[in-house]
Protein backbone atom coordinates (compact mmCIF):
# COMPACT_ATOMS: atom_id res chain seq x y z
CA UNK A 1 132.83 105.87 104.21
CA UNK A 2 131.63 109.27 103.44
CA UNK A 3 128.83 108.19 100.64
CA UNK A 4 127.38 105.37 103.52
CA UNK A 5 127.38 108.39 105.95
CA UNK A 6 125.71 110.89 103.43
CA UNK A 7 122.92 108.09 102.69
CA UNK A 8 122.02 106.98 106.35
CA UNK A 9 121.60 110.69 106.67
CA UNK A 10 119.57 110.74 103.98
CA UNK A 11 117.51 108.00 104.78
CA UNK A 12 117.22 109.67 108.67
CA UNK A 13 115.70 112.66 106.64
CA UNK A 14 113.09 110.78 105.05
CA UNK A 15 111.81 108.53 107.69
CA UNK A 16 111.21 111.88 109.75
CA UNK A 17 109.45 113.17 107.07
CA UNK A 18 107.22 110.44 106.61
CA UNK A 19 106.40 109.48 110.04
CA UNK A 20 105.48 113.45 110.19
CA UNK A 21 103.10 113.51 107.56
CA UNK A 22 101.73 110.33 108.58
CA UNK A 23 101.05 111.94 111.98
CA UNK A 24 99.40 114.96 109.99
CA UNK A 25 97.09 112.87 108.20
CA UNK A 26 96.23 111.06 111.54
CA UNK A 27 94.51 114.14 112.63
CA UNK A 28 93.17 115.26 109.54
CA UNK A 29 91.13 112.23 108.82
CA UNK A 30 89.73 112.44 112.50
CA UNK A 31 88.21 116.25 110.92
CA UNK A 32 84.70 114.25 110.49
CA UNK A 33 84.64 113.03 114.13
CA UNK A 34 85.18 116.60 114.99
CA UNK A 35 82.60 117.98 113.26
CA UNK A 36 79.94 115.17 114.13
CA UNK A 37 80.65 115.31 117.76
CA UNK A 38 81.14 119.37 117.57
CA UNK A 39 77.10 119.21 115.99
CA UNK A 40 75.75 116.76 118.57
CA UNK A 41 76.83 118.60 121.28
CA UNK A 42 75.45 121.41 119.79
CA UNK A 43 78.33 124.03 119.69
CA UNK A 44 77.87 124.88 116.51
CA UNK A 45 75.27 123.52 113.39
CA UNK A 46 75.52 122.14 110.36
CA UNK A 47 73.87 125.46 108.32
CA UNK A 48 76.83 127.47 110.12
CA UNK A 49 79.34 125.24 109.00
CA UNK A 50 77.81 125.66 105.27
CA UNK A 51 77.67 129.34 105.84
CA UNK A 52 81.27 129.41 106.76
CA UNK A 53 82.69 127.09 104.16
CA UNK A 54 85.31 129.17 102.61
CA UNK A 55 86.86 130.41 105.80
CA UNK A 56 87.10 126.78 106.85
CA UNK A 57 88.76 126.47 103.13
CA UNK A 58 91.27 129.18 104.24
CA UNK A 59 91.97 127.96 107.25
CA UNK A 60 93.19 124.37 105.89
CA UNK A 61 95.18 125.90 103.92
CA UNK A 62 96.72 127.65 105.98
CA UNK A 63 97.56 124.88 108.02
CA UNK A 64 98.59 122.51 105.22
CA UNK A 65 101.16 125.26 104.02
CA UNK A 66 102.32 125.96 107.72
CA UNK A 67 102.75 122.74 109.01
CA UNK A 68 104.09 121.16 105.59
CA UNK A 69 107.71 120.21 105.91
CA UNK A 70 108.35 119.00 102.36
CA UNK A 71 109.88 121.85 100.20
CA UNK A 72 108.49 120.84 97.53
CA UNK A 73 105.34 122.46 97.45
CA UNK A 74 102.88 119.90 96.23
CA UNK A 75 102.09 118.13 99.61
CA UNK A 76 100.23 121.45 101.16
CA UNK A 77 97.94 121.22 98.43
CA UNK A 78 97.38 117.38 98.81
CA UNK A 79 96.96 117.87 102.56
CA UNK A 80 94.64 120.70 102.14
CA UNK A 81 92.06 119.20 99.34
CA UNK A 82 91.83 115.76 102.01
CA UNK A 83 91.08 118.36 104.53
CA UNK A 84 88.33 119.75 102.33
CA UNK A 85 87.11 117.13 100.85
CA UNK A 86 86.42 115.48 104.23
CA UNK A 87 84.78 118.31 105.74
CA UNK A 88 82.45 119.00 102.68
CA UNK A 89 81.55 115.19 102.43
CA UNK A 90 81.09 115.48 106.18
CA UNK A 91 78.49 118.47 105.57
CA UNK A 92 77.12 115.90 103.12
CA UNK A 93 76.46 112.97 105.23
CA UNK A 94 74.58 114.96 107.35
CA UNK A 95 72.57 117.18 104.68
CA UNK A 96 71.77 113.39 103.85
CA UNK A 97 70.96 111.85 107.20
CA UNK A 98 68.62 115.46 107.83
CA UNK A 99 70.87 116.67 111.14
């Protein structure tokens, strides 16, 4: 009875973990609605946000690595490069469109 109990704790500790990071990614793939609607209400512009690239860097980063619950290490690092790679195709689109 002990080894059923063990794995349906287990299992507990996985779904949490999942249905975290899947709440995680929710809001970092909204980062390119942020940005757009940041720009067209003109808070900030798309040169700044190329002229502050690597603190934006930095700052995913820090939040992949604080918010990360997996011990493993890898998924900060996953979680930060979708972060960047969304914001810099982001800065892309609209280098592209001309806003």
């Amino acid at each position: 009875d002990e080894n059923v109990a063990t794995v349906a704790y287990g299992l507990s500790d996985t779904f949490s973990l999942i249905l975290v990071l899947m709440g995680y990614m929710a809001v970092i793939f909204q980062i390119p609605l942020f940005i757009m609607l940041a720009i067209m209400m003109g808070i900030v512009t798309r040169t700044w946000l190329e002229d502050k690239r690597l603190l934006f860097w930095g700052g995913f980063l820090t939040i992949a690595f604080l918010v990360n619950p997996d011990p493993t290490g890898m998924t900060p690092f996953i979680i930060a490069a979708t972060m960047i790679v969304l914001y810099e195709g982001t800065l892309a689109l609209l280098r592209w469109t001309g806003n």
